[in-house]
C-alpha atoms as a PDB file:
ATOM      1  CA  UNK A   1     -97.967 -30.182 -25.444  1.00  0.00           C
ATOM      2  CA  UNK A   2     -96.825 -33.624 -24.535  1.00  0.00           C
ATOM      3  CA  UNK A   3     -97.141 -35.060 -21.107  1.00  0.00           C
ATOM      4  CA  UNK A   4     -94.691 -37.836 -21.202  1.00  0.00           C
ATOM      5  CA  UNK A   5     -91.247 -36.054 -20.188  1.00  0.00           C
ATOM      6  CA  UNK A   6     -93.221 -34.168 -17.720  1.00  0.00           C
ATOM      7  CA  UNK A   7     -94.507 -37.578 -15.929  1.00  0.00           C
ATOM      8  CA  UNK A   8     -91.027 -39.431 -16.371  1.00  0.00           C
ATOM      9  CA  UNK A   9     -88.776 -37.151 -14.632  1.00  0.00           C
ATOM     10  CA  UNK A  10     -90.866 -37.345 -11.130  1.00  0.00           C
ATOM     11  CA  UNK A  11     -90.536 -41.313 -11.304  1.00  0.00           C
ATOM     12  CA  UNK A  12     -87.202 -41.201 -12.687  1.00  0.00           C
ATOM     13  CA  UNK A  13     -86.270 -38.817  -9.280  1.00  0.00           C
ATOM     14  CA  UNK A  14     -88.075 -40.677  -6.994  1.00  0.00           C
ATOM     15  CA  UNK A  15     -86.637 -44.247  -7.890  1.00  0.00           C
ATOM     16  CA  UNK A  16     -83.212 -42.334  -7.401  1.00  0.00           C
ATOM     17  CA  UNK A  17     -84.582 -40.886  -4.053  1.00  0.00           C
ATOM     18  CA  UNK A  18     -85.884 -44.635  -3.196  1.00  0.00           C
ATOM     19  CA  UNK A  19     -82.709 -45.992  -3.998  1.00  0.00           C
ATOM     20  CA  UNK A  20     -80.249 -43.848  -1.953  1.00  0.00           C
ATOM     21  CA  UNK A  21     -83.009 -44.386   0.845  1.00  0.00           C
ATOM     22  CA  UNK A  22     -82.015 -48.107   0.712  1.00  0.00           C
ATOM     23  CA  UNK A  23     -78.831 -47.753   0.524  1.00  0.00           C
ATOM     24  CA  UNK A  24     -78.911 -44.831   3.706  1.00  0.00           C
ATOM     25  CA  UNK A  25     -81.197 -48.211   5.413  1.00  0.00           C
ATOM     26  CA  UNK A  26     -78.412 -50.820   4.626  1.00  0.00           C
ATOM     27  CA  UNK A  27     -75.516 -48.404   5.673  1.00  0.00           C
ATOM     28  CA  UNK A  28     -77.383 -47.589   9.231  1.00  0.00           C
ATOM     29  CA  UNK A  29     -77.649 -51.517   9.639  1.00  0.00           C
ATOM     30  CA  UNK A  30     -74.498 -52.415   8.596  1.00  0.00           C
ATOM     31  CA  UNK A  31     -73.109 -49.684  11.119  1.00  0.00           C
ATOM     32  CA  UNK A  32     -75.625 -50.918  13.935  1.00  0.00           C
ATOM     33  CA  UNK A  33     -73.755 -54.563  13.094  1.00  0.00           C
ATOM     34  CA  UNK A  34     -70.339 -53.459  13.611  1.00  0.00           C
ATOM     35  CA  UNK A  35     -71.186 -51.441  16.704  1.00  0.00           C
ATOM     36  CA  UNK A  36     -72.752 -54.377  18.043  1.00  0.00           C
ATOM     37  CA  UNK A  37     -69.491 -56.515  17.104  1.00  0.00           C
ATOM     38  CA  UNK A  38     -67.238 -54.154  18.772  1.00  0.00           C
ATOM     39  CA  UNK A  39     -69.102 -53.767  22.081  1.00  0.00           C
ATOM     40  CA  UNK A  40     -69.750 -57.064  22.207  1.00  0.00           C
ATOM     41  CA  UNK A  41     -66.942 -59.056  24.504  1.00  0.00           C
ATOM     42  CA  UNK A  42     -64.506 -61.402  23.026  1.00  0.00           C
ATOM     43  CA  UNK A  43     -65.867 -64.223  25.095  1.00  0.00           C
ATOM     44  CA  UNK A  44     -69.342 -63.619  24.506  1.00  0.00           C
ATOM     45  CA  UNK A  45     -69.840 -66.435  22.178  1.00  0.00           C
ATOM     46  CA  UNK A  46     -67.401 -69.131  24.143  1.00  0.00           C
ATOM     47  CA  UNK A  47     -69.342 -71.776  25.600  1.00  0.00           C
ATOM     48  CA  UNK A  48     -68.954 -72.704  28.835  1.00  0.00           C
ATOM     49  CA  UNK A  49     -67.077 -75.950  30.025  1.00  0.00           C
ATOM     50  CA  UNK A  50     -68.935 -78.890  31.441  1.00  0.00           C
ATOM     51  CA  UNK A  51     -67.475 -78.335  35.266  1.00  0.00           C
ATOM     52  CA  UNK A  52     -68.479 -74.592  34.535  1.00  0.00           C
ATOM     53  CA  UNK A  53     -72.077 -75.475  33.659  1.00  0.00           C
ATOM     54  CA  UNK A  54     -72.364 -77.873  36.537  1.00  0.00           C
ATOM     55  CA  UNK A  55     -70.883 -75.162  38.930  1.00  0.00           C
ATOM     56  CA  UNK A  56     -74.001 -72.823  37.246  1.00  0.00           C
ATOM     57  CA  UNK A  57     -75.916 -75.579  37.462  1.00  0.00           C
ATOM     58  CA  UNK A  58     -74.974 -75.640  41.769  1.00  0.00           C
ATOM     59  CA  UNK A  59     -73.763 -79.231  40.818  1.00  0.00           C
ATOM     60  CA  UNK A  60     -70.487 -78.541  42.555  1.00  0.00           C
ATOM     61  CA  UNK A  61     -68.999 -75.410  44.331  1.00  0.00           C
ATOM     62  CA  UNK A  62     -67.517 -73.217  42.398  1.00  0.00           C
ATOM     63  CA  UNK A  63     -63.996 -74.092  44.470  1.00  0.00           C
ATOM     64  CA  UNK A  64     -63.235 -76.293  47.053  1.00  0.00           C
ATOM     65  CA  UNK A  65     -60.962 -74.587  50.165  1.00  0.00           C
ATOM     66  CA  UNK A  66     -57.912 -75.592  51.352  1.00  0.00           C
ATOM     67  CA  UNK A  67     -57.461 -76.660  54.842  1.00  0.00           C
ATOM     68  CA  UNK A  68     -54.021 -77.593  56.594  1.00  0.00           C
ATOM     69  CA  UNK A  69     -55.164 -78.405  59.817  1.00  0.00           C
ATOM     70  CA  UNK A  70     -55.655 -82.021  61.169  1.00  0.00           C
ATOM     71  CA  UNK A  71     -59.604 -81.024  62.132  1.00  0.00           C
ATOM     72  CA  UNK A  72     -60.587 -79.879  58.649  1.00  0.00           C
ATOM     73  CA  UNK A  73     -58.162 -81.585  55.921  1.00  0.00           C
ATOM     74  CA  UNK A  74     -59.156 -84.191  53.549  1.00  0.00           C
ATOM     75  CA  UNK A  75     -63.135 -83.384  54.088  1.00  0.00           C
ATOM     76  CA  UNK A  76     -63.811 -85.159  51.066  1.00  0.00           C
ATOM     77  CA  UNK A  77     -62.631 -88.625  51.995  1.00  0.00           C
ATOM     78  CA  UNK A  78     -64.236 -88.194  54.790  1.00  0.00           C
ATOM     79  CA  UNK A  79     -66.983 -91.130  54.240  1.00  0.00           C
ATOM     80  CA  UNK A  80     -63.941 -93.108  52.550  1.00  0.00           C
ATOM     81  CA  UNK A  81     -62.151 -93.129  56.055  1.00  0.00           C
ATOM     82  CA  UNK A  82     -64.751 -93.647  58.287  1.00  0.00           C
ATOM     83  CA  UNK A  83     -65.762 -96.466  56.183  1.00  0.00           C
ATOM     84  CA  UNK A  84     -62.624 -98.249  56.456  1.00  0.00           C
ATOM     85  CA  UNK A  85     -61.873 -97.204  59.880  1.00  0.00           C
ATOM     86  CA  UNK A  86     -65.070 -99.204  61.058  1.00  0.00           C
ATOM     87  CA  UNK A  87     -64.406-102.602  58.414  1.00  0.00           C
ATOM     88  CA  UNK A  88     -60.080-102.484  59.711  1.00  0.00           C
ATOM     89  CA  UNK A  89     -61.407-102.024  63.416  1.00  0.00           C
ATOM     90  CA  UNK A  90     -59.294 -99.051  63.679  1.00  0.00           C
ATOM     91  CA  UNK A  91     -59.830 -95.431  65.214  1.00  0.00           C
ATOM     92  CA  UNK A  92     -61.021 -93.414  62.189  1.00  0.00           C
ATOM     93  CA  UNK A  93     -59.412 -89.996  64.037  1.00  0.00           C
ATOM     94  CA  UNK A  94     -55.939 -91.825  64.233  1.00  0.00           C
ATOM     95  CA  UNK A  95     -56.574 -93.052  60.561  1.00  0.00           C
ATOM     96  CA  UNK A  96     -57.110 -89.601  59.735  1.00  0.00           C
ATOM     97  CA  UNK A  97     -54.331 -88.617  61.410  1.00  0.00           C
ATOM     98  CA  UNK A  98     -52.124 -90.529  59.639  1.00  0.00           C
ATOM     99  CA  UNK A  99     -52.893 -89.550  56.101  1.00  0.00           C
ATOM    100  CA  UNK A 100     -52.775 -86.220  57.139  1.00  0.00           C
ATOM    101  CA  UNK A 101     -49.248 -86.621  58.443  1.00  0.00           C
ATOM    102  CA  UNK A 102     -48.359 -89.030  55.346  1.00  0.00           C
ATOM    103  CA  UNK A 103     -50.076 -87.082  52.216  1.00  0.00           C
ATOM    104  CA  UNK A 104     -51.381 -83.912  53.255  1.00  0.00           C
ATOM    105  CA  UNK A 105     -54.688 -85.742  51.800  1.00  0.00           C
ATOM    106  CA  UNK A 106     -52.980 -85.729  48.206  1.00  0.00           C
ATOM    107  CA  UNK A 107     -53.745 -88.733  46.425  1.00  0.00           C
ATOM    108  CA  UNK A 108     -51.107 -88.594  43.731  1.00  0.00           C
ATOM    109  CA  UNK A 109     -48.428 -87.858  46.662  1.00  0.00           C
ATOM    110  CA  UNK A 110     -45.092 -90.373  45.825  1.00  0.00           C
ATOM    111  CA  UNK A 111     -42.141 -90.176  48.279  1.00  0.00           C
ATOM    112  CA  UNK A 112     -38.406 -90.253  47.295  1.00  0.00           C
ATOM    113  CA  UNK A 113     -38.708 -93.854  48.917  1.00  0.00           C
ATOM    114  CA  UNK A 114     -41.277 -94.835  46.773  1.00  0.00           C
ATOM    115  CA  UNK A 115     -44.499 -94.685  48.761  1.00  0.00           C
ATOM    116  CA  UNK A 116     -47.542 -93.379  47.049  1.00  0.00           C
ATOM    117  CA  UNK A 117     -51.264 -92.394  47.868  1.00  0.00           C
ATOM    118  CA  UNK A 118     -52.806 -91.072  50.871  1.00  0.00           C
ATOM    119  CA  UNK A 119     -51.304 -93.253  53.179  1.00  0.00           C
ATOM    120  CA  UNK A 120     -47.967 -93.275  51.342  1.00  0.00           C
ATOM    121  CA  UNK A 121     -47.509 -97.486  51.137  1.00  0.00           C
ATOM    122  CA  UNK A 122     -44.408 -98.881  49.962  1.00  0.00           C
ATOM    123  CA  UNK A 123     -44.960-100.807  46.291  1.00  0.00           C
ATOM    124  CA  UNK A 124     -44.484-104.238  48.489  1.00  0.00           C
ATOM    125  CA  UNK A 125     -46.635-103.539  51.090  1.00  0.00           C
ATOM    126  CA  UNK A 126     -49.506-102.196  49.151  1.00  0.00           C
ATOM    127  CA  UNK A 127     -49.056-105.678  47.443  1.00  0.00           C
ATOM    128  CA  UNK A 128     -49.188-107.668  50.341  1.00  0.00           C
ATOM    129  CA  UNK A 129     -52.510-105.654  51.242  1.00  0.00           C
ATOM    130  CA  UNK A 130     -54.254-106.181  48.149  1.00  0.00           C
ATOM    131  CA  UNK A 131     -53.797-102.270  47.051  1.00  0.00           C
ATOM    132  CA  UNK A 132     -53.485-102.995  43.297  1.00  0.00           C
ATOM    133  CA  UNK A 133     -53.714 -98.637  42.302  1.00  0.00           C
ATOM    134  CA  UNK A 134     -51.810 -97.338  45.500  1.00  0.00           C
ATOM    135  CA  UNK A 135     -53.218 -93.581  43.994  1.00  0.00           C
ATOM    136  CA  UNK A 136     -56.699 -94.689  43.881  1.00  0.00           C
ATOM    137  CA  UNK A 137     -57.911 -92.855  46.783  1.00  0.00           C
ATOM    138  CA  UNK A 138     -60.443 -95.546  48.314  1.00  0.00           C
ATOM    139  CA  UNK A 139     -57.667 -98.585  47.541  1.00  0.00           C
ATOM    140  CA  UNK A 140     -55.079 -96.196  49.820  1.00  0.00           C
ATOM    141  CA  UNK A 141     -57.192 -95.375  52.744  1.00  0.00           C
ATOM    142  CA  UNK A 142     -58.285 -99.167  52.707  1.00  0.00           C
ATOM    143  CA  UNK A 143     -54.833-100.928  52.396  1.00  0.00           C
ATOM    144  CA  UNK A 144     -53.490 -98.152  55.122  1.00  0.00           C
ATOM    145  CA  UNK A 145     -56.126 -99.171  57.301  1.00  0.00           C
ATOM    146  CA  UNK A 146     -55.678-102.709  56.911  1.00  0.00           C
ATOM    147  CA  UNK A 147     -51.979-102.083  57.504  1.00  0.00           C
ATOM    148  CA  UNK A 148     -52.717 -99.749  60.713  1.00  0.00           C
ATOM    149  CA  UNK A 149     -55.114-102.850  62.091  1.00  0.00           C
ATOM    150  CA  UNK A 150     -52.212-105.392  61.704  1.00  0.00           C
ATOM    151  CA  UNK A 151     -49.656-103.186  63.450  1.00  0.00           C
ATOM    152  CA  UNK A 152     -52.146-102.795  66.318  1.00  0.00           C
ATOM    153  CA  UNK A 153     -52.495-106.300  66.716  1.00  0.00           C
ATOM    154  CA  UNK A 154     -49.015-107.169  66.785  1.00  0.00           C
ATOM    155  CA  UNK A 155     -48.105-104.641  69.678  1.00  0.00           C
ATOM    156  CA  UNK A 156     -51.400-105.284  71.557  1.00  0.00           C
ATOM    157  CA  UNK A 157     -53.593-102.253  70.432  1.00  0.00           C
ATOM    158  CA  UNK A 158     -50.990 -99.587  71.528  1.00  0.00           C
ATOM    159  CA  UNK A 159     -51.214 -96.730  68.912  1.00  0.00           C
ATOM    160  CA  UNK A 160     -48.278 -95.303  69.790  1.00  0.00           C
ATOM    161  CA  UNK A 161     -46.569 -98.518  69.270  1.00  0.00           C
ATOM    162  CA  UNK A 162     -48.542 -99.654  65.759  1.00  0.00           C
ATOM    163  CA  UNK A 163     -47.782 -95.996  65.047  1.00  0.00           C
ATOM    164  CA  UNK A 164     -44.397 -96.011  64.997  1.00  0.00           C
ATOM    165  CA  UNK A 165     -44.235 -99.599  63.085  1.00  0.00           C
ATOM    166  CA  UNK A 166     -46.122 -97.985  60.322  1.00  0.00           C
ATOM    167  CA  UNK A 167     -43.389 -95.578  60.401  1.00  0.00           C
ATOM    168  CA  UNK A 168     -40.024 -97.230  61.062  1.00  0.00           C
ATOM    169  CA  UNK A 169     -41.280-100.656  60.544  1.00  0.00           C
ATOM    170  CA  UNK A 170     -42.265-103.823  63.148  1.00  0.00           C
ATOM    171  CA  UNK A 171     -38.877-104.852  63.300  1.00  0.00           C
ATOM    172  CA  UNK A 172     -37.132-101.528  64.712  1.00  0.00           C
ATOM    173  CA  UNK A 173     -40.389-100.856  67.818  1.00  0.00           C
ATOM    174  CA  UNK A 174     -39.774-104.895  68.620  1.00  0.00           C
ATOM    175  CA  UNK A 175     -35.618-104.479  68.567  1.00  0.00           C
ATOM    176  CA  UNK A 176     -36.219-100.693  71.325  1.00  0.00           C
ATOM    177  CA  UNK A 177     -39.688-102.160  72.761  1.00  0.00           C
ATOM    178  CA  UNK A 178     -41.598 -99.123  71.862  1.00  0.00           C
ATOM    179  CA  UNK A 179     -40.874 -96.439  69.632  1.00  0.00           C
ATOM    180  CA  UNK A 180     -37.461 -96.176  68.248  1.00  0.00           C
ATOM    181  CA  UNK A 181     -35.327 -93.782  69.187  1.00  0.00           C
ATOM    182  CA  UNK A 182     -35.671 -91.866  65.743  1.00  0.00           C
ATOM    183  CA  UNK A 183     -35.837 -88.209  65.326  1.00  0.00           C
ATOM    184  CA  UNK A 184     -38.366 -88.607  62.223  1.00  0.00           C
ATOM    185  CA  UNK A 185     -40.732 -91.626  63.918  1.00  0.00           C
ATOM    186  CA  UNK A 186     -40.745 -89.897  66.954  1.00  0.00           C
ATOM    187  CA  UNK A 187     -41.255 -86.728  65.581  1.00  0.00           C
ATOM    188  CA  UNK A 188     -44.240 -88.680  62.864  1.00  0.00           C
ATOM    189  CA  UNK A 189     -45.733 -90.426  65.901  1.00  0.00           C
ATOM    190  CA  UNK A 190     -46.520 -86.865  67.748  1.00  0.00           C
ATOM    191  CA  UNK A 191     -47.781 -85.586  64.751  1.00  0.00           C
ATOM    192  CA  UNK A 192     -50.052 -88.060  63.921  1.00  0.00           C
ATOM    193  CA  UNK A 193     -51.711 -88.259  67.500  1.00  0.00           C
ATOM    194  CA  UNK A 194     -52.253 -84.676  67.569  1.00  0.00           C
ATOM    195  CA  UNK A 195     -53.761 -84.585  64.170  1.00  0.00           C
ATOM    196  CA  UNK A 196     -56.125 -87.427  65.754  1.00  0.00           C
ATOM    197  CA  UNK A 197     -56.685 -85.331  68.345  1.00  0.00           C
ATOM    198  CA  UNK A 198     -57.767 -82.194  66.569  1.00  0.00           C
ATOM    199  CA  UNK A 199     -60.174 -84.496  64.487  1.00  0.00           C
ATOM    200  CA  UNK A 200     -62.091 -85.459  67.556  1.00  0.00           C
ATOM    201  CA  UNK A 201     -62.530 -82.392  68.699  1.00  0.00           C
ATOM    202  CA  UNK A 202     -64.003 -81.275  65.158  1.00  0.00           C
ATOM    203  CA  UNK A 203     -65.720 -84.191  64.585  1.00  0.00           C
ATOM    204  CA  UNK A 204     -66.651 -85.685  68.318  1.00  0.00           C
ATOM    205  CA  UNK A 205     -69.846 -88.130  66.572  1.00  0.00           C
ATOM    206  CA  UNK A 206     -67.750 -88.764  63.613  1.00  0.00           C
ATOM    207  CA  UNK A 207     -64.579 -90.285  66.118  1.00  0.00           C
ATOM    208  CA  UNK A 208     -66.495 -91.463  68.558  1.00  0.00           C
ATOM    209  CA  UNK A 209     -66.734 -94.794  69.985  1.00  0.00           C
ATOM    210  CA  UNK A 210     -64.120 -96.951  72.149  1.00  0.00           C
ATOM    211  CA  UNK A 211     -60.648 -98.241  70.205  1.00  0.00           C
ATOM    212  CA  UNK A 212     -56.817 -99.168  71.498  1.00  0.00           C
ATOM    213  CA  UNK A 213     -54.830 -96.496  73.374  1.00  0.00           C
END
C-alpha cells in the first residue's frame, strides 16, 4: 500500500488552511485600518499654524481682549506712548487720551478727511512732522506727540487750548481765544480729558509726574 496520497492530502489541506488563515489576518487588519480611518477626525493630520504653535508654545495669548474704555484701551502701545510722551514733553494720560478719542487705538484707522493712524494726522501734517508711514503705529504716536507738544507751546501749556488746535486747528482757538465754539471740538476736547482722566486713575505711576494744565 502506498503512502504518498495518504501524506499529500494533510499538506495539501493544511497549506489551504494556512492560506485562508492569512487571508482571515490581512482582512482583520485591513478592517482595523479603516476603523481607525473613520474614527479618526478630519483634522487630525492638519498641522498647526505658526501663531497656533506659538500660542501652544505660551508665546502669545491665545486672544487679546477688547477694551473701550479710556483706562484700559490700547494696552499694547502702552510703552510706545509713554515713550514719546516723555521725549515730546507731553502728558502721556492726555496723549493717551487723544488716540483713544482719534482711533479707538486702530492703527489702520483713515478718516473721510484723510487722517490716518492712531492719532489720525492729516497727509500734510504728518509730513511736516517727519511721519513718513502715518499707519506705522510707533511713527503715529510719535508725530501726534510732537504735534500735541507744539500746540502746547503755542497757547502756553493749556491742554484745553493745544487740545482743541489739534482738533479745529491753531488758527480757529487764536481767532475765539480758547476753544471754538464747535459742537465736534468741544464735544472732542471733553472727551479727550476724560479719557486722560480715566488713564490716571488706572495707571497713577504710569501718568504721573507734573505737565501743563
Amino acid at each position: 500500500m502506498s503512502t504518498e496520497p495518504i501524506a499529500s492530502q494533510p499538506l495539501a489541506g493544511d497549506a489551504q488552511a494556512a492560506a485562508q488563515r492569512v487571508a482571515q489576518l490581512r482582512a482583520l487588519i485591513e478592517q482595523a485600518r479603516t476603523g481607525e480611518a473613520a474614527t479618526t477626525p478630519a483634522t487630525a493630520n492638519v498641522q498647526p499654524s505658526f501663531a497656533e504653535s506659538l500660542r501652544a508654545a505660551g508665546a502669545v495669548p491665545a486672544s487679546t481682549p477688547t477694551t473701550t474704555t479710556g483706562g484700559q484701551a490700547g494696552g499694547e502701545y502702552e510703552a510706545l506712548v509713554q515713550q514719546a510722551a516723555v521725549r515730546n514733553g507731553v502728558d502721556p494720560a492726555v496723549l493717551h487720551g487723544l488716540i483713544q478719542q482719534e482711533s479707538g487705538f486702530d492703527p489702520s484707522s483713515t478718516s473721510s478727511a484723510g487722517a490716518q493712524g492712531l492719532t489720525q494726522l492729516m497727509p500734510e501734517t504728518a509730513a511736516s512732522l517727519g511721519v513718513t508711514e502715518p499707519l506705522n503705529p510707533a511713527q503715529s504716536i510719535e508725530g501726534g506727540a510732537r504735534y500735541l507738544s507744539q500746540m502746547l507751546a503755542q497757547f502756553g501749556g493749556n491742554t484745553t487750548e493745544a487740545l482743541a488746535a489739534y482738533n479745529a486747528g491753531a488758527g480757529a482757538v487764536r481767532q475765539y481765544e480758547g476753544v471754538p465754539p464747535y459742537p465736534e471740538t468741544q464735544d472732542y476736547v471733553e472727551k479727550v480729558l476724560a479719557y486722560a482722566q480715566s488713564y490716571r486713575q488706572t495707571h497713577p505711576t504710569a501718568a504721573g509726574g507734573t505737565y501743563p494744565a
